[in-house]
C-alpha atoms as a PDB file:
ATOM      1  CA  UNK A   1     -68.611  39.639 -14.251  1.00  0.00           C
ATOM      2  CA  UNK A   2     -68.845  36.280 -15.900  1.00  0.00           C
ATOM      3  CA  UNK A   3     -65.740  34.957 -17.952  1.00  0.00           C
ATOM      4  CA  UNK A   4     -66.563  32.740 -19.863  1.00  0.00           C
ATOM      5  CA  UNK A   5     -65.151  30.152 -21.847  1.00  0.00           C
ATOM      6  CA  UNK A   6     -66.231  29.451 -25.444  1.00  0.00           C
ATOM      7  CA  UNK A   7     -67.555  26.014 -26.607  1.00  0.00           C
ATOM      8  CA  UNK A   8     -65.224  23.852 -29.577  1.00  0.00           C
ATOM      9  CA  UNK A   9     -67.550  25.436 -32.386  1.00  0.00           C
ATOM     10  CA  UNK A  10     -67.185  28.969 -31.306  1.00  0.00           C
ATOM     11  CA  UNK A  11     -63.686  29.199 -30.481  1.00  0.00           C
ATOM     12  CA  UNK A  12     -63.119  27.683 -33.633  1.00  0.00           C
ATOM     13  CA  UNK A  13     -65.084  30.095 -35.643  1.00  0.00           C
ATOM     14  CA  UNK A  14     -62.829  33.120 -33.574  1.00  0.00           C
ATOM     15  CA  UNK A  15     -59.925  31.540 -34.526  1.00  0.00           C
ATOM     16  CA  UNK A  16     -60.360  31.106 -38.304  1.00  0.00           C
ATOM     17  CA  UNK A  17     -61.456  34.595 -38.041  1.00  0.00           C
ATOM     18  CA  UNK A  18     -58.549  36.258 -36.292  1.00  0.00           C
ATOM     19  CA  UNK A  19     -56.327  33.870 -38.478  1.00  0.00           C
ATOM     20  CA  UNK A  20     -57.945  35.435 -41.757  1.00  0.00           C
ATOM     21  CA  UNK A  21     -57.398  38.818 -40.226  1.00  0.00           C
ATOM     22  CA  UNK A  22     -54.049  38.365 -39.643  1.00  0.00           C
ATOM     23  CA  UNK A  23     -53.025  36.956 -42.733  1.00  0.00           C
ATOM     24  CA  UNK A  24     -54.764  39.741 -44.396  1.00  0.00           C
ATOM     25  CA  UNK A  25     -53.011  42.630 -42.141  1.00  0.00           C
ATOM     26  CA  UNK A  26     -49.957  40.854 -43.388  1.00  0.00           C
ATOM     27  CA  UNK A  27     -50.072  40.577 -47.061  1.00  0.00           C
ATOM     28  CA  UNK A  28     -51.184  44.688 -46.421  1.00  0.00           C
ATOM     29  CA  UNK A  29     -48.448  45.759 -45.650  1.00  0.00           C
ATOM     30  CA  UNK A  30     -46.644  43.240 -48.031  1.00  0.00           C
ATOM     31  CA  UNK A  31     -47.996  45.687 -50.650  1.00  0.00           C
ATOM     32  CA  UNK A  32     -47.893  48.780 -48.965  1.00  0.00           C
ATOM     33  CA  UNK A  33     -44.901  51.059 -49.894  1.00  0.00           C
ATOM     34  CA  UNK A  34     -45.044  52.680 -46.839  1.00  0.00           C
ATOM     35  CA  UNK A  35     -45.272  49.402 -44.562  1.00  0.00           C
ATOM     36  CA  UNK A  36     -48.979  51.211 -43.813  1.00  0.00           C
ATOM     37  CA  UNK A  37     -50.959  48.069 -43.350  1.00  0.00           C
ATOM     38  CA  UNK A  38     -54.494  48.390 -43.199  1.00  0.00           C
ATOM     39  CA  UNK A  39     -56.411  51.499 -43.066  1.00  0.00           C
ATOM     40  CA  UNK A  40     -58.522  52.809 -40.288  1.00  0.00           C
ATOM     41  CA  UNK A  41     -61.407  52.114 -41.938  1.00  0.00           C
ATOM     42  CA  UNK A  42     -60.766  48.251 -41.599  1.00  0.00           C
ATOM     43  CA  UNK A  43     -59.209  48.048 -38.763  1.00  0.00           C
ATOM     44  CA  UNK A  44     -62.754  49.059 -37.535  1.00  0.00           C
ATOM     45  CA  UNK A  45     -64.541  46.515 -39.496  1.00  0.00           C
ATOM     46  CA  UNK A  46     -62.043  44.259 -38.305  1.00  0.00           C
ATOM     47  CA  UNK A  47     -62.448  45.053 -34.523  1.00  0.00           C
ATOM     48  CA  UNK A  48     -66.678  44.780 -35.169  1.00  0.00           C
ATOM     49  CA  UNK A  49     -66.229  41.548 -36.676  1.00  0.00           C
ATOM     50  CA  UNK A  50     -64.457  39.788 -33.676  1.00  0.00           C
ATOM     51  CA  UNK A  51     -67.316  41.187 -31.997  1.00  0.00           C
ATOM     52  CA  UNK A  52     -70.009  39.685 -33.282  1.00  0.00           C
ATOM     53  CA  UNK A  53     -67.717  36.284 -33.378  1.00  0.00           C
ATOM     54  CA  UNK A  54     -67.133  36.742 -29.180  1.00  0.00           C
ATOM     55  CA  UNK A  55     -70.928  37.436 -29.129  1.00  0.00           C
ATOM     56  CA  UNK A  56     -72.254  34.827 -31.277  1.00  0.00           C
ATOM     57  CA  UNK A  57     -70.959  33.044 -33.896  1.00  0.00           C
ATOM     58  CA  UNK A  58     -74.459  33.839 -35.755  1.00  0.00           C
ATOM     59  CA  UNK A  59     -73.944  37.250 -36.109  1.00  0.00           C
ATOM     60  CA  UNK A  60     -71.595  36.562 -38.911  1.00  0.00           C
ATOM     61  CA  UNK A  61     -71.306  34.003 -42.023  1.00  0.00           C
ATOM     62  CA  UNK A  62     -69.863  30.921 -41.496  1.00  0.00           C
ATOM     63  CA  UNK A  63     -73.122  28.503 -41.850  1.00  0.00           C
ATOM     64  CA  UNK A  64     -74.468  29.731 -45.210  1.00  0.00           C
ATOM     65  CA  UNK A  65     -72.939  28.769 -48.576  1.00  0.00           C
ATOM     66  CA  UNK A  66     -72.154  30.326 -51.547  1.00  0.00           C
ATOM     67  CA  UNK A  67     -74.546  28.339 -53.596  1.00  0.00           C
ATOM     68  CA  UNK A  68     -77.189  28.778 -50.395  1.00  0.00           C
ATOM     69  CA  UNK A  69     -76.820  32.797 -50.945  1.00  0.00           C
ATOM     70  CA  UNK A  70     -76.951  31.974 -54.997  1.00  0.00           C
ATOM     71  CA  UNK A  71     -80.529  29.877 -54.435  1.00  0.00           C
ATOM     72  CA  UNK A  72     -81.871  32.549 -51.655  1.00  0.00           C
ATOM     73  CA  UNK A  73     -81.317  35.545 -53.956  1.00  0.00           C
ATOM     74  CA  UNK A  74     -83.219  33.920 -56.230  1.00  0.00           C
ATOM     75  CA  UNK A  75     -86.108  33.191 -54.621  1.00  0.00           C
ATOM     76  CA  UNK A  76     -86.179  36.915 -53.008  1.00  0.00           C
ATOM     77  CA  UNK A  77     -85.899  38.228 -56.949  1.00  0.00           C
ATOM     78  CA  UNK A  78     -88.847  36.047 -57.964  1.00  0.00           C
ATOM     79  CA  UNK A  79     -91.104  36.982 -55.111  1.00  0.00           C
ATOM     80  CA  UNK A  80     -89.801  41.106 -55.521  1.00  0.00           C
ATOM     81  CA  UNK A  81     -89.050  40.930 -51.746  1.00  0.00           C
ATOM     82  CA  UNK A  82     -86.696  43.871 -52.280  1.00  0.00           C
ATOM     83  CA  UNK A  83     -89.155  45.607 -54.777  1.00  0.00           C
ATOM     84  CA  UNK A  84     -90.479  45.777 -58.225  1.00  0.00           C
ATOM     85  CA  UNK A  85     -87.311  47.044 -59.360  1.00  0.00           C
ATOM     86  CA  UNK A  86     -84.838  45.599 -57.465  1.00  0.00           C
ATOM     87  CA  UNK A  87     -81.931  43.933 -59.929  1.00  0.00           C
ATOM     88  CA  UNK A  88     -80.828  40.298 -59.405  1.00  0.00           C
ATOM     89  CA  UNK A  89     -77.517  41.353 -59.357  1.00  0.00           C
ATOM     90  CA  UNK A  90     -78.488  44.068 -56.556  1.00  0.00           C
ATOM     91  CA  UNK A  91     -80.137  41.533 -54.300  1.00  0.00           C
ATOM     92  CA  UNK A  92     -76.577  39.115 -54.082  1.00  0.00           C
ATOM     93  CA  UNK A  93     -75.147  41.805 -53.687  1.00  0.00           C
ATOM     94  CA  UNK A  94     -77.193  42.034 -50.730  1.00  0.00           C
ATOM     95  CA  UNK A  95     -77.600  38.913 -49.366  1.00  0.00           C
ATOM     96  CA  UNK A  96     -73.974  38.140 -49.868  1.00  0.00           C
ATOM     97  CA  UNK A  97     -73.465  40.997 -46.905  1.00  0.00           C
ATOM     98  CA  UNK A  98     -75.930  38.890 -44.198  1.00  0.00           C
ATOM     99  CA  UNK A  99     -75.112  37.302 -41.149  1.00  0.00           C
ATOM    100  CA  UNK A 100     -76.081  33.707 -40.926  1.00  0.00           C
ATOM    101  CA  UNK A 101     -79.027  34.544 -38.300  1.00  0.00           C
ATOM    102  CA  UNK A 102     -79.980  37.568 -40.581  1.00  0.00           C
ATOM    103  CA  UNK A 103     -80.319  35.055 -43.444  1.00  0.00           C
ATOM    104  CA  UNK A 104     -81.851  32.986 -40.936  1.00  0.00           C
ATOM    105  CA  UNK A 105     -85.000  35.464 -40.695  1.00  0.00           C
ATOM    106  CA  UNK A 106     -84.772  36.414 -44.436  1.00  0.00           C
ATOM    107  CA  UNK A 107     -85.656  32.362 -45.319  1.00  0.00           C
ATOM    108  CA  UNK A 108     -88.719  32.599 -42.938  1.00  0.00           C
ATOM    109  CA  UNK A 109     -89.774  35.871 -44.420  1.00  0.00           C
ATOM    110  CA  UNK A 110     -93.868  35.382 -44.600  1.00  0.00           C
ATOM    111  CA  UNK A 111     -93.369  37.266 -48.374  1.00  0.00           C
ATOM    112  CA  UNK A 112     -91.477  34.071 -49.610  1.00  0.00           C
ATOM    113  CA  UNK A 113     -94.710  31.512 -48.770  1.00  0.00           C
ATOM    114  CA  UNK A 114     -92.084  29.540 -47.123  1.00  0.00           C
ATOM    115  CA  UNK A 115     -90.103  28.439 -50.219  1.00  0.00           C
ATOM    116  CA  UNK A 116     -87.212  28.481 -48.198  1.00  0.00           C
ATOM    117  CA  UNK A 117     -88.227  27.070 -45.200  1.00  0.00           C
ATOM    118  CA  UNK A 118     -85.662  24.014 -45.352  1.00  0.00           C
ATOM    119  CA  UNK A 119     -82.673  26.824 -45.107  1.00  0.00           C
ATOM    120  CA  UNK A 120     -83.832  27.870 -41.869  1.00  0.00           C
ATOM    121  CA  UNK A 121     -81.236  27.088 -39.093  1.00  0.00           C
ATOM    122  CA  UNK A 122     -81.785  24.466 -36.617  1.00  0.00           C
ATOM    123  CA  UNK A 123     -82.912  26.072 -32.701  1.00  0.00           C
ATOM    124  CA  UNK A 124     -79.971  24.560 -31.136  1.00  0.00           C
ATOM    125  CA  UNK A 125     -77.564  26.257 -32.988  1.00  0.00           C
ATOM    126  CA  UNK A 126     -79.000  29.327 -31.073  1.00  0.00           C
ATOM    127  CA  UNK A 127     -77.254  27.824 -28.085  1.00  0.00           C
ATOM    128  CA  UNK A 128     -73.835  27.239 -29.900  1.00  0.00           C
ATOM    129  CA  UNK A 129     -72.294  30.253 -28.087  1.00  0.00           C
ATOM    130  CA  UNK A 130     -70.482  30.521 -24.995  1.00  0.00           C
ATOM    131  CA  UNK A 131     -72.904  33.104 -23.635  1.00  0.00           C
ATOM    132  CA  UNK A 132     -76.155  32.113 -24.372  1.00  0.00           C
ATOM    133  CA  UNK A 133     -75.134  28.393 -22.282  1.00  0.00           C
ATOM    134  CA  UNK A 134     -74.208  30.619 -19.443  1.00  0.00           C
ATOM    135  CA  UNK A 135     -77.440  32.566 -20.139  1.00  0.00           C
ATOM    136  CA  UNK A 136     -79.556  29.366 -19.907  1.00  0.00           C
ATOM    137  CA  UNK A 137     -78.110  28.444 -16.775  1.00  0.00           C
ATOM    138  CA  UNK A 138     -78.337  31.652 -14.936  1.00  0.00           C
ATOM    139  CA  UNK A 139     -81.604  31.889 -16.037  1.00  0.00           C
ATOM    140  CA  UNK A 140     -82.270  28.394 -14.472  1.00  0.00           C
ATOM    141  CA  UNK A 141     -80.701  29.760 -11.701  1.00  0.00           C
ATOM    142  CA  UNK A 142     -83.030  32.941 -11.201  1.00  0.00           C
ATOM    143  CA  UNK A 143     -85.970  31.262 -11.874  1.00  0.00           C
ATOM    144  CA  UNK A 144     -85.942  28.772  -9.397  1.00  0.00           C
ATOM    145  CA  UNK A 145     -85.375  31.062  -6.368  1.00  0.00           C
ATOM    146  CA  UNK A 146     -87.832  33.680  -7.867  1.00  0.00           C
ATOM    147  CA  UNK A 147     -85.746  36.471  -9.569  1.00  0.00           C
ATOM    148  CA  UNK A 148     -86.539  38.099 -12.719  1.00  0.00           C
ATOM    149  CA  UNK A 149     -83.716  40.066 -14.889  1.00  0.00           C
ATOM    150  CA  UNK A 150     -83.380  42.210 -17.391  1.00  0.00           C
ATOM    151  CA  UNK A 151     -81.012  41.088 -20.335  1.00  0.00           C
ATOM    152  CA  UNK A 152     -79.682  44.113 -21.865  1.00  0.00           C
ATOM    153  CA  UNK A 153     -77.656  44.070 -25.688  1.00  0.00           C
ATOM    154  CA  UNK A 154     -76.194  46.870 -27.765  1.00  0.00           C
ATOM    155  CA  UNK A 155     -77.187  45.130 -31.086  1.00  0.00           C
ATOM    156  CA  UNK A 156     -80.791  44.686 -32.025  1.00  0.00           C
ATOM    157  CA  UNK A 157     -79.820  41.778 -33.961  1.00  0.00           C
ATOM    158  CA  UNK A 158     -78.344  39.720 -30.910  1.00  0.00           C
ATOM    159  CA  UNK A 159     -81.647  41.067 -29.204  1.00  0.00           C
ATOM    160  CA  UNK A 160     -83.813  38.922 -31.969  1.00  0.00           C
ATOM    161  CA  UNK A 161     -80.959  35.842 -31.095  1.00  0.00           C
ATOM    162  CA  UNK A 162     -81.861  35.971 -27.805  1.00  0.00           C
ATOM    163  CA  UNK A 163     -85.992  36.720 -28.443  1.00  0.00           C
ATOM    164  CA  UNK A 164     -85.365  32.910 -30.679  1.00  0.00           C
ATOM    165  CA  UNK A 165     -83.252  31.723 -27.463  1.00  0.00           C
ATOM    166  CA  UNK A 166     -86.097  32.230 -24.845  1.00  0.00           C
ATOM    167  CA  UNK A 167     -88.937  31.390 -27.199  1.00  0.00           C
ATOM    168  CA  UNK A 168     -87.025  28.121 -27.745  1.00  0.00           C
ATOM    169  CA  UNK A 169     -86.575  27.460 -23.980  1.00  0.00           C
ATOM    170  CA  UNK A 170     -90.633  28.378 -23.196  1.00  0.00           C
ATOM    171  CA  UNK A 171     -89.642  31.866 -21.117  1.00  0.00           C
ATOM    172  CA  UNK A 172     -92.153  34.448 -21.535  1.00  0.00           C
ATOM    173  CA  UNK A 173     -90.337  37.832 -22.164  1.00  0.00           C
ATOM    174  CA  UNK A 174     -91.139  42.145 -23.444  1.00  0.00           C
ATOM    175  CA  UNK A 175     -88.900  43.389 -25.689  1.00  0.00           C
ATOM    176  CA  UNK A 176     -87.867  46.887 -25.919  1.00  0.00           C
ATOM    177  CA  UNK A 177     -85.502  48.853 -28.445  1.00  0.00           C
ATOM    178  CA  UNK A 178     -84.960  51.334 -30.475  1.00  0.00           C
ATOM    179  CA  UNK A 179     -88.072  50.738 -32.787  1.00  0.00           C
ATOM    180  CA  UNK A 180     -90.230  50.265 -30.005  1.00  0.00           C
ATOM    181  CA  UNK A 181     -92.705  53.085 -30.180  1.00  0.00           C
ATOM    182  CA  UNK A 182     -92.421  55.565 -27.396  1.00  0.00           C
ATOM    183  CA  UNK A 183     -96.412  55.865 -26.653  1.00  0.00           C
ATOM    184  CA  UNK A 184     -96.114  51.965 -26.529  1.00  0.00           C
ATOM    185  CA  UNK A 185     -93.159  51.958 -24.141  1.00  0.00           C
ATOM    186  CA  UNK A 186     -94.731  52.402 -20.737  1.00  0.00           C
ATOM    187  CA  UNK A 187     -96.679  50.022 -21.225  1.00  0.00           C
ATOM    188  CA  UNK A 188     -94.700  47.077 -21.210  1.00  0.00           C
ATOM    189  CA  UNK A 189     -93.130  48.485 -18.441  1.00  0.00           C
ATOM    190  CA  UNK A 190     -96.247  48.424 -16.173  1.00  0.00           C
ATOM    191  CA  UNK A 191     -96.973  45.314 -17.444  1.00  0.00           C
ATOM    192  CA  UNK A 192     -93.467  43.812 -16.704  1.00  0.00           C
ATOM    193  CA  UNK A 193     -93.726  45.409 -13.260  1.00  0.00           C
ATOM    194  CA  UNK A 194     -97.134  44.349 -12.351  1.00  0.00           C
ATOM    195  CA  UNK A 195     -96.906  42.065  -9.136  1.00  0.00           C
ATOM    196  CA  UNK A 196     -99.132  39.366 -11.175  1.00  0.00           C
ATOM    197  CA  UNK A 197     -97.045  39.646 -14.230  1.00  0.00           C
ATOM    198  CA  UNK A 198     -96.802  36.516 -16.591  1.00  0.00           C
ATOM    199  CA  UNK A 199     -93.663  37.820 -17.778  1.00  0.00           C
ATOM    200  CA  UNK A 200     -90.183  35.998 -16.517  1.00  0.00           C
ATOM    201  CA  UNK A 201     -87.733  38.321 -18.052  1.00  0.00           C
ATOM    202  CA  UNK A 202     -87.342  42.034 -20.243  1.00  0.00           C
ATOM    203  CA  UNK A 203     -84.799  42.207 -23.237  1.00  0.00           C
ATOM    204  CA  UNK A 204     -83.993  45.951 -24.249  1.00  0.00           C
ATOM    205  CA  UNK A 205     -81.140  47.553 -26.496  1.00  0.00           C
ATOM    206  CA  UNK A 206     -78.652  49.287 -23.739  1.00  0.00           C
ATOM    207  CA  UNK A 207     -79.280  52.637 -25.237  1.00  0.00           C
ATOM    208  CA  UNK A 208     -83.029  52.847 -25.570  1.00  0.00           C
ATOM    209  CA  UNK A 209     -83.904  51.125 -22.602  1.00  0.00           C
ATOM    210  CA  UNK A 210     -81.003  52.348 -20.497  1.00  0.00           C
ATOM    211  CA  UNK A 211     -82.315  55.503 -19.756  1.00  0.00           C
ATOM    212  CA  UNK A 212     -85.264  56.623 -17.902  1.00  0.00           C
ATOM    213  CA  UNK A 213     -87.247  53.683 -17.232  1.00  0.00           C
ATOM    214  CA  UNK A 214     -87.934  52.357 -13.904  1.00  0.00           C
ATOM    215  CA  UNK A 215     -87.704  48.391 -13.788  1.00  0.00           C
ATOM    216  CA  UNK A 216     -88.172  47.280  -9.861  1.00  0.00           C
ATOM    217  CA  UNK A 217     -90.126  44.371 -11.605  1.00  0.00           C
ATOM    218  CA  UNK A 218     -86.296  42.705 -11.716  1.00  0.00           C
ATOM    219  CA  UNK A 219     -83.731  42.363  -9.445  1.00  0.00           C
ATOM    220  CA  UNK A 220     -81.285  41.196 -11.466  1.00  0.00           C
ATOM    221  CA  UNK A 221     -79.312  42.880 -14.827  1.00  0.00           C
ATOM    222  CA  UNK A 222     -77.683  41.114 -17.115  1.00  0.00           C
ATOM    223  CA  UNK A 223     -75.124  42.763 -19.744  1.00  0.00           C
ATOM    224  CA  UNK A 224     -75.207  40.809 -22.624  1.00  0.00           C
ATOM    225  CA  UNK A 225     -72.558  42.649 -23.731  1.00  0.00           C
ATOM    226  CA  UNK A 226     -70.000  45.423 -22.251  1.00  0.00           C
ATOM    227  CA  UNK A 227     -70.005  48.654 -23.658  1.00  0.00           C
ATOM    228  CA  UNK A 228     -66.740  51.077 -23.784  1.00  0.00           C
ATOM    229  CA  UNK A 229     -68.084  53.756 -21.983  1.00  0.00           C
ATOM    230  CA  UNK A 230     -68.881  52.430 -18.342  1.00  0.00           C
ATOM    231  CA  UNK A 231     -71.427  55.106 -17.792  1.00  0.00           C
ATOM    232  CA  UNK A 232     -73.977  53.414 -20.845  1.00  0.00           C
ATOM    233  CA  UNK A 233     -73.654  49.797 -18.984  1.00  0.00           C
ATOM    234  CA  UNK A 234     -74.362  51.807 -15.367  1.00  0.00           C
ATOM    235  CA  UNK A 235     -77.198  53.670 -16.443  1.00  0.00           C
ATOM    236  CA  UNK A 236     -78.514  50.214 -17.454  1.00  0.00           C
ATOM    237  CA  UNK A 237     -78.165  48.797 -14.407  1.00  0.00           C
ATOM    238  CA  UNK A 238     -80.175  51.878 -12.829  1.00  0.00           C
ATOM    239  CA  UNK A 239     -83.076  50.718 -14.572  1.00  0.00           C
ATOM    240  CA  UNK A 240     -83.324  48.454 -11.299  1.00  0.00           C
ATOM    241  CA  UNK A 241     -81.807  50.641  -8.920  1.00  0.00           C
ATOM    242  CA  UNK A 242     -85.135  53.150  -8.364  1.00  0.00           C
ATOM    243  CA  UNK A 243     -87.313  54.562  -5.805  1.00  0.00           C
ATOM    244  CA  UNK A 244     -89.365  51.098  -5.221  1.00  0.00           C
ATOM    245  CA  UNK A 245     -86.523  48.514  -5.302  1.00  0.00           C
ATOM    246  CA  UNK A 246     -87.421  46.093  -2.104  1.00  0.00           C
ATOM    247  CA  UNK A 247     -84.612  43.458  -3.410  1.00  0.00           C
ATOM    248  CA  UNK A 248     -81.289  43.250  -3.588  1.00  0.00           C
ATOM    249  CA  UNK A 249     -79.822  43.986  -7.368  1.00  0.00           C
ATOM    250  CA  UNK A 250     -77.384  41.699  -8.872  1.00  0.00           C
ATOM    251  CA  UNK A 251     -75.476  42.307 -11.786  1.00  0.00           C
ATOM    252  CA  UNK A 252     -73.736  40.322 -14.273  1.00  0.00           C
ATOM    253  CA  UNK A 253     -71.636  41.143 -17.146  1.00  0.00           C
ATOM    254  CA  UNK A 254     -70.837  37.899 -20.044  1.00  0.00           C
ATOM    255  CA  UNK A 255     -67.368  38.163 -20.749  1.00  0.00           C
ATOM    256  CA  UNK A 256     -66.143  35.711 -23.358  1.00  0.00           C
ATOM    257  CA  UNK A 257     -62.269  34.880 -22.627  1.00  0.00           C
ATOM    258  CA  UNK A 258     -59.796  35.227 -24.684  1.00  0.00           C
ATOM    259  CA  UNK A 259     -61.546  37.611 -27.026  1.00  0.00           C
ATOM    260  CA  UNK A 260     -61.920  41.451 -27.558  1.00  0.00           C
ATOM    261  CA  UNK A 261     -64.529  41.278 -24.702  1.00  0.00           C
ATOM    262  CA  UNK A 262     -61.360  41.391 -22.552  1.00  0.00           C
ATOM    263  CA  UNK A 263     -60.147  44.233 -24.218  1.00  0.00           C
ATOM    264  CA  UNK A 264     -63.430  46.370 -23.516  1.00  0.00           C
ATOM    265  CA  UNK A 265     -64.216  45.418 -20.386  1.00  0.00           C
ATOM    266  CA  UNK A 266     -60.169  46.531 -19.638  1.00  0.00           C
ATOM    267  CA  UNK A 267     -60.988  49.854 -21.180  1.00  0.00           C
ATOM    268  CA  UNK A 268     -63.378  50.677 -19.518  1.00  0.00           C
ATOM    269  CA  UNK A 269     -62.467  49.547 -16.103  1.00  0.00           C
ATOM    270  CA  UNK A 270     -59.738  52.109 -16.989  1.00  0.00           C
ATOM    271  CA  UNK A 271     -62.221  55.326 -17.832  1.00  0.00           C
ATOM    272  CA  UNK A 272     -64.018  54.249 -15.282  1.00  0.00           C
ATOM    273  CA  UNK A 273     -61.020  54.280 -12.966  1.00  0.00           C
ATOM    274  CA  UNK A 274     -60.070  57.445 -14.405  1.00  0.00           C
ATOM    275  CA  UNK A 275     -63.120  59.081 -13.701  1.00  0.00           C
ATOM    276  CA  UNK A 276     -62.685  58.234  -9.953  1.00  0.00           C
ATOM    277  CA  UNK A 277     -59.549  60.067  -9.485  1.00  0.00           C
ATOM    278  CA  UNK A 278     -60.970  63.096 -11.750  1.00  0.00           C
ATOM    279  CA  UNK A 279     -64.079  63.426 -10.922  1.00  0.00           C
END
């Protein structure tokens, strides 16, 4: 696996956001009679957050201001991107919940006749996160001596990130996830795996294209992202591992450092561990 250490502008953004969190957990309990603290509920939301932050710093707000989300409602409401009957007050309400990337792809939305083209985000900040540098590199790396991998992600979100990411660096890619439609599925396989095959590298969602799909197009995996259950990120990596496979497969799992990645990849070195002894 690949530990990785974040760059100024991402550590920073984990920071404030663990600092918020903390603050918050402690003026909880402040007002709890029971010295509680928060509930379940946002300790999850909490947990999902630093997340996204250890994944890339896009996958939450931080970019966007207030008076952005004020002028982007707007223009959604006037051009009814939401509906006929959507409220104004509905849509803030709405937009005030995106990510900056998801805001991102709501400014280039063809519906809005590119009124709000000038709010779109810059390309580069697509490479403001530890893991998409290391990404770049690798994928230097593998296409030099000839290798093609397969990029897997749990979010479809940080699967459009990365579809931005390698359009931006000229890499010809298929994409497959959970929307993809099963007749068209096979498909892009064959056409990934074809021995004259224009395509460099395959981005799927770790649950819809970890399972029964054979990929001997790539010798190499890459895990985006670590899942808690070992057996999801394993049956991933199969997707290389089948009858066909001339190559030797190499995997590698982005691991930001000193995040909550740690914490997942210890748990489930542990169930996996587990699940040695009791098998």
């Amino acid at each position: 696996k690949d530990i990785i250490k974040s760059p100024a502008a991402k550590a920073e953004t984990y920071k404030v956001a663990v600092d918020r969190i903390r603050r918050e957990a402690l003026e909880g309990k402040s007002k709890s009679a029971k010295g509680i603290g928060l509930a379940q509920s946002r300790l999850k939301a909490i947990f999902v957050h630093l997340r996204k932050v250890a994944n890339h710093p896009l996958l939450v707000r931080h970019r966007y201001t207030d008076q952005d989300l004020i002028e982007i409602a707007d223009a959604c409401h006037k051009r009814r991107i939401f509906g006929p009957d959507a409220r104004i007050e509905r849509v803030q309400e709405h937009v005030s919940g995106l990510s900056d990337f998801s805001l991102h792809q709501l400014c280039g939305d063809y519906m809005l006749g590119g009124v709000l083209k000038d709010k779109m985000l810059d390309p580069e900040l697509g490479m403001q996160s530890a893991k998409i540098q290391r990404l770049k590199e690798l994928l230097v790396e593998l296409k030099e001596k000839g290798s093609r991998p397969l990029i897997f992600s749990q979010w479809k979100i940080m699967l459009d990130i990365l579809e931005w990411v390698l359009s931006n660096l000229g890499l010809a890619y298929a994409r497959l996830d959970g929307d993809t439609a099963v007749e068209d599925r096979q498909d892009l396989v064959d056409k990934f795996n074809a021995k004259d095959s224009p395509l460099f590298t395959f981005i799927l969602s770790t649950r819809a294209g970890g399972q029964g799909l054979n990929l001997t197009g790539a010798d190499t995996v890459i895990l985006h992202d670590v899942d808690f259950n070992p057996q999801i990120d394993r049956q991933a990596e199969d997707r290389c591992h089948r009858l066909g496979q001339e190559k030797t497969v190499t995997v590698y799992r982005l691991v930001t450092k000193d995040s909550v990645d740690e914490k997942i990849v210890a748990i489930a070195e542990q169930k996996n561990a587990s699940r040695c002894r009791n098998p």
